[in-house]
C-alpha atoms as a PDB file:
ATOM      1  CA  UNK A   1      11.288  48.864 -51.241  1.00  0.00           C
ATOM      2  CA  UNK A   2      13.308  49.681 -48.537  1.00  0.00           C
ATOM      3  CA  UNK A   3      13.047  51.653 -44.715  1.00  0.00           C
ATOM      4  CA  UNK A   4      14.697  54.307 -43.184  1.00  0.00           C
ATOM      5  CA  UNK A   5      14.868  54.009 -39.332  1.00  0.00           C
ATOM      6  CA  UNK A   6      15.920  57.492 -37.601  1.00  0.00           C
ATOM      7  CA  UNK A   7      16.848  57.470 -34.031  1.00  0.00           C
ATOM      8  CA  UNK A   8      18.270  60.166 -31.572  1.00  0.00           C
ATOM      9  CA  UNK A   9      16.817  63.712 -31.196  1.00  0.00           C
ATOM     10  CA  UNK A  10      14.953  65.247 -27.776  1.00  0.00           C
ATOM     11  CA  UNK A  11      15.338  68.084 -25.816  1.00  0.00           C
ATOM     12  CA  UNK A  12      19.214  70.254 -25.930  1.00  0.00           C
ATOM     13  CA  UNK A  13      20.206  73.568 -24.674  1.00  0.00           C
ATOM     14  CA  UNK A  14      21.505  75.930 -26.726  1.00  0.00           C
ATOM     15  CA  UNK A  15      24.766  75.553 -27.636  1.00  0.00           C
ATOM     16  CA  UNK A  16      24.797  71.924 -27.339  1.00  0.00           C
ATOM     17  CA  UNK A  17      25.272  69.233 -29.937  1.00  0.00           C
ATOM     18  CA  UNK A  18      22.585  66.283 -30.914  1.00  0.00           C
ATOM     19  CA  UNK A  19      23.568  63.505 -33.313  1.00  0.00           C
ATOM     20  CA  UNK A  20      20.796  61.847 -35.531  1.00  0.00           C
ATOM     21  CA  UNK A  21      21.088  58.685 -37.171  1.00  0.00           C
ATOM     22  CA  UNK A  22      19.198  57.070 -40.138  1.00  0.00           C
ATOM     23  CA  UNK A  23      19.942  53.628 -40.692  1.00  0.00           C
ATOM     24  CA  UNK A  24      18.893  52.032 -44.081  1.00  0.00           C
ATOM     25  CA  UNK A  25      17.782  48.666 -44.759  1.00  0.00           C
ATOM     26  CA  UNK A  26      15.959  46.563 -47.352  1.00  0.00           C
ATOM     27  CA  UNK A  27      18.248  48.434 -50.489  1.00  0.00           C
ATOM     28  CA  UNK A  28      21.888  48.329 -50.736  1.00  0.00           C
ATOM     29  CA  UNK A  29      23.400  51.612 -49.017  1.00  0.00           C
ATOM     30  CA  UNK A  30      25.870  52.364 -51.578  1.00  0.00           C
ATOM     31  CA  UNK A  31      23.560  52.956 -53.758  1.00  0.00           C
ATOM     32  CA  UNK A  32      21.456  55.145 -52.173  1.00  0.00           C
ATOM     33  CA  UNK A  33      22.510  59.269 -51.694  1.00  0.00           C
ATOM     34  CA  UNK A  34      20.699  60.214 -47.926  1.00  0.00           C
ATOM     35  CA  UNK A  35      19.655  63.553 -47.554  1.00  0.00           C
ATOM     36  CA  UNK A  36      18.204  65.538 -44.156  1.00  0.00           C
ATOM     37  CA  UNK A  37      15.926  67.592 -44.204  1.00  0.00           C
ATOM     38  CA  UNK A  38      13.894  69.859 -41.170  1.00  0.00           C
ATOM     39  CA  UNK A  39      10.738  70.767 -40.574  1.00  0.00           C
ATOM     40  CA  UNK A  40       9.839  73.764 -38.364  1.00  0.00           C
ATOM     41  CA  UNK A  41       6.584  74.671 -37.579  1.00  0.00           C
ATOM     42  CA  UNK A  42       5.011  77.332 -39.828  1.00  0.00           C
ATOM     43  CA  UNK A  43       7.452  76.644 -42.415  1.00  0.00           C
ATOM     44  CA  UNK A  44       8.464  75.006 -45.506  1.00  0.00           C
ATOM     45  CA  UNK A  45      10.510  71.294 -45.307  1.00  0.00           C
ATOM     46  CA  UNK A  46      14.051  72.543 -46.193  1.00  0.00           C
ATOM     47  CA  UNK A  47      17.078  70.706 -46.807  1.00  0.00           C
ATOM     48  CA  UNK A  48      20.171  70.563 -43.802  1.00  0.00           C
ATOM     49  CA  UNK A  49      22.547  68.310 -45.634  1.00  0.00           C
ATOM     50  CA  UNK A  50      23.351  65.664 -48.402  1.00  0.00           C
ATOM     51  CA  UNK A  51      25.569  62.800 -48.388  1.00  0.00           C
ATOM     52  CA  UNK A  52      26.014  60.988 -51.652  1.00  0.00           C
ATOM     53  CA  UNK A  53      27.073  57.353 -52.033  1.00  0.00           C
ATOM     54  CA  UNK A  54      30.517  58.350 -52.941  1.00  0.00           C
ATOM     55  CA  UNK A  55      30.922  60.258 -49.788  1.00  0.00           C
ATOM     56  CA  UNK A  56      30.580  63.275 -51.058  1.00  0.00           C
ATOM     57  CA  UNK A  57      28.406  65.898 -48.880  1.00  0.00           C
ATOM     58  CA  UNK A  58      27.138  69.021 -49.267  1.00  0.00           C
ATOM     59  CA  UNK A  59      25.364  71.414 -46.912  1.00  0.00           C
ATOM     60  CA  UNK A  60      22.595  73.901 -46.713  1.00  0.00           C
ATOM     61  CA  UNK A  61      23.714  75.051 -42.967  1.00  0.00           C
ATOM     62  CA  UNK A  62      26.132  76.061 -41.069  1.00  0.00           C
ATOM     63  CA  UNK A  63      26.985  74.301 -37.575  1.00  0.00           C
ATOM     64  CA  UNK A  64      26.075  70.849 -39.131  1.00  0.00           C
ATOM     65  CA  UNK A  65      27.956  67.557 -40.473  1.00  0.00           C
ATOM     66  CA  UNK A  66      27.306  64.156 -41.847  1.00  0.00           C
ATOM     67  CA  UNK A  67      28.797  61.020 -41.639  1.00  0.00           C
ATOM     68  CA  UNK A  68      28.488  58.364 -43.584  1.00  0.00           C
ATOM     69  CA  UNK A  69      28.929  54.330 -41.872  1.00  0.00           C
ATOM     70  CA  UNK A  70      28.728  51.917 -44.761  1.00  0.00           C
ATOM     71  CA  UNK A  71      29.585  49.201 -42.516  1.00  0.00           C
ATOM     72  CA  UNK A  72      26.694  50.147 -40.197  1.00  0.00           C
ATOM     73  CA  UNK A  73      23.933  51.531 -43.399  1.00  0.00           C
ATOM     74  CA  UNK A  74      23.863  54.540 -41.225  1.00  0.00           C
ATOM     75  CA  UNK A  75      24.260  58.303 -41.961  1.00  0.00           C
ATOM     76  CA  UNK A  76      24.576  60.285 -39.269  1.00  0.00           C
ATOM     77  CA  UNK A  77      23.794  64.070 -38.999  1.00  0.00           C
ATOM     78  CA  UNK A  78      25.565  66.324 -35.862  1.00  0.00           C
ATOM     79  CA  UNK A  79      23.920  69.406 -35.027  1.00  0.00           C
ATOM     80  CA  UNK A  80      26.711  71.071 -33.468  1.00  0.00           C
ATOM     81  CA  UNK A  81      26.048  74.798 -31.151  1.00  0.00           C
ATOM     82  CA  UNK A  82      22.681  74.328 -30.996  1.00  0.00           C
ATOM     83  CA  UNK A  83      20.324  77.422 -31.228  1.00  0.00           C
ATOM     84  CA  UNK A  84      16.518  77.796 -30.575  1.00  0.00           C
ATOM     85  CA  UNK A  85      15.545  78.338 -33.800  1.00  0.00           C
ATOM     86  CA  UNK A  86      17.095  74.246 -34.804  1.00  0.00           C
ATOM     87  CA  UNK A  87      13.559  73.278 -33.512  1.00  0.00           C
ATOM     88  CA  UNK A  88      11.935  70.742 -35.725  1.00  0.00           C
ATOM     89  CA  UNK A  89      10.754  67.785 -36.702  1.00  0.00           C
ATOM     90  CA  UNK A  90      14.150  66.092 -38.479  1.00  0.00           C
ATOM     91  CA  UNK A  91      13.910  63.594 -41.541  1.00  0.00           C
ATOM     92  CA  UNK A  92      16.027  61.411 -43.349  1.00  0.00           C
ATOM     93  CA  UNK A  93      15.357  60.800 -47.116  1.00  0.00           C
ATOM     94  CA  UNK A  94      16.745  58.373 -49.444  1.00  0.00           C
ATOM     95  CA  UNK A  95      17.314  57.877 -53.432  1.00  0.00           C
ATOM     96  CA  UNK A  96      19.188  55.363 -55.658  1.00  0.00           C
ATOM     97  CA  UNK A  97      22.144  56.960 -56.990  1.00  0.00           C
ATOM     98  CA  UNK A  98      20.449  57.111 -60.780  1.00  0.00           C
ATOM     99  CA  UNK A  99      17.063  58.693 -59.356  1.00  0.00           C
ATOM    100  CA  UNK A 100      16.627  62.539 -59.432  1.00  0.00           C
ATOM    101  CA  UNK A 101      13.954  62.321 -56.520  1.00  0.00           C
ATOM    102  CA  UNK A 102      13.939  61.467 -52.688  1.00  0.00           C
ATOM    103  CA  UNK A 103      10.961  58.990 -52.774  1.00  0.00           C
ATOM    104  CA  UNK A 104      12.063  56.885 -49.286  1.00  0.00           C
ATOM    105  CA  UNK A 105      11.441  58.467 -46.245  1.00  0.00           C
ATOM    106  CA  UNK A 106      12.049  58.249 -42.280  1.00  0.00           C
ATOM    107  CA  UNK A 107       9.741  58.336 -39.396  1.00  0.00           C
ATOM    108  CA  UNK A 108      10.847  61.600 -38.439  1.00  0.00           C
ATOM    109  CA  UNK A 109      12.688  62.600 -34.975  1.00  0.00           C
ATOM    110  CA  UNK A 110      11.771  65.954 -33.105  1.00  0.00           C
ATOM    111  CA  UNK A 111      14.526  68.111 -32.015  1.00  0.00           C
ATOM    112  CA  UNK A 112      13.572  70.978 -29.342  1.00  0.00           C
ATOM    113  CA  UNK A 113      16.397  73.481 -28.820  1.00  0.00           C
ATOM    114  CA  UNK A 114      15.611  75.768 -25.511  1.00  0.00           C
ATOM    115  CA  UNK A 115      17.583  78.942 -24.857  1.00  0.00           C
END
């Protein structure tokens, strides 16, 4: 049970900065760790960036950060200096704190990064 609504994304230049949000609903968020994840075309779905329900966080890139609004179920993720190669589809995934898999997932938001 659960949903994970993303928002934000679109067109940027390089070098600018795009915030994404995933809001959570249906679970309680402090028991859920959100992670973000990219898609680029061609390519395999990696991981961007983890935050935990303890606020930890942990990233896989450079040039990104996550936030974490309990008040608002909403984790945010800033893609800071854009560059070209950013381009992708962007989704938001989300476990109970006791799971060892991501088994709730966002729509998806496209990010296109022109140089």
């Amino acid at each position: 049970q659960g949903q994970l609504a993303q928002s934000g994304g679109g067109s940027a230049q390089a070098g600018d900065s795009l915030t994404l949000s995933c809001v959570l609903s249906g679970r309680p968020f402090n028991w859920n760790d959100i992670r973000w994840y990219r898609q680029s075309p061609g390519e395999q779905r990696e991981m961007i960036a983890e935050s935990t329900r303890t606020g930890f966080a942990n990233y896989k890139q450079d040039r990104v950060a996550v936030f974490r609004d309990s008040a608002k179920s909403t984790v945010y993720l800033q893609l800071n200096n854009m560059k070209p190669e950013d381009t992708g589809l962007y989704l938001c995934a989300a476990k109970w704190y006791y799971d060892t898999e991501y088994t709730l997932w966002g729509q998806g938001t496209q990010v296109t990064v022109s140089s």
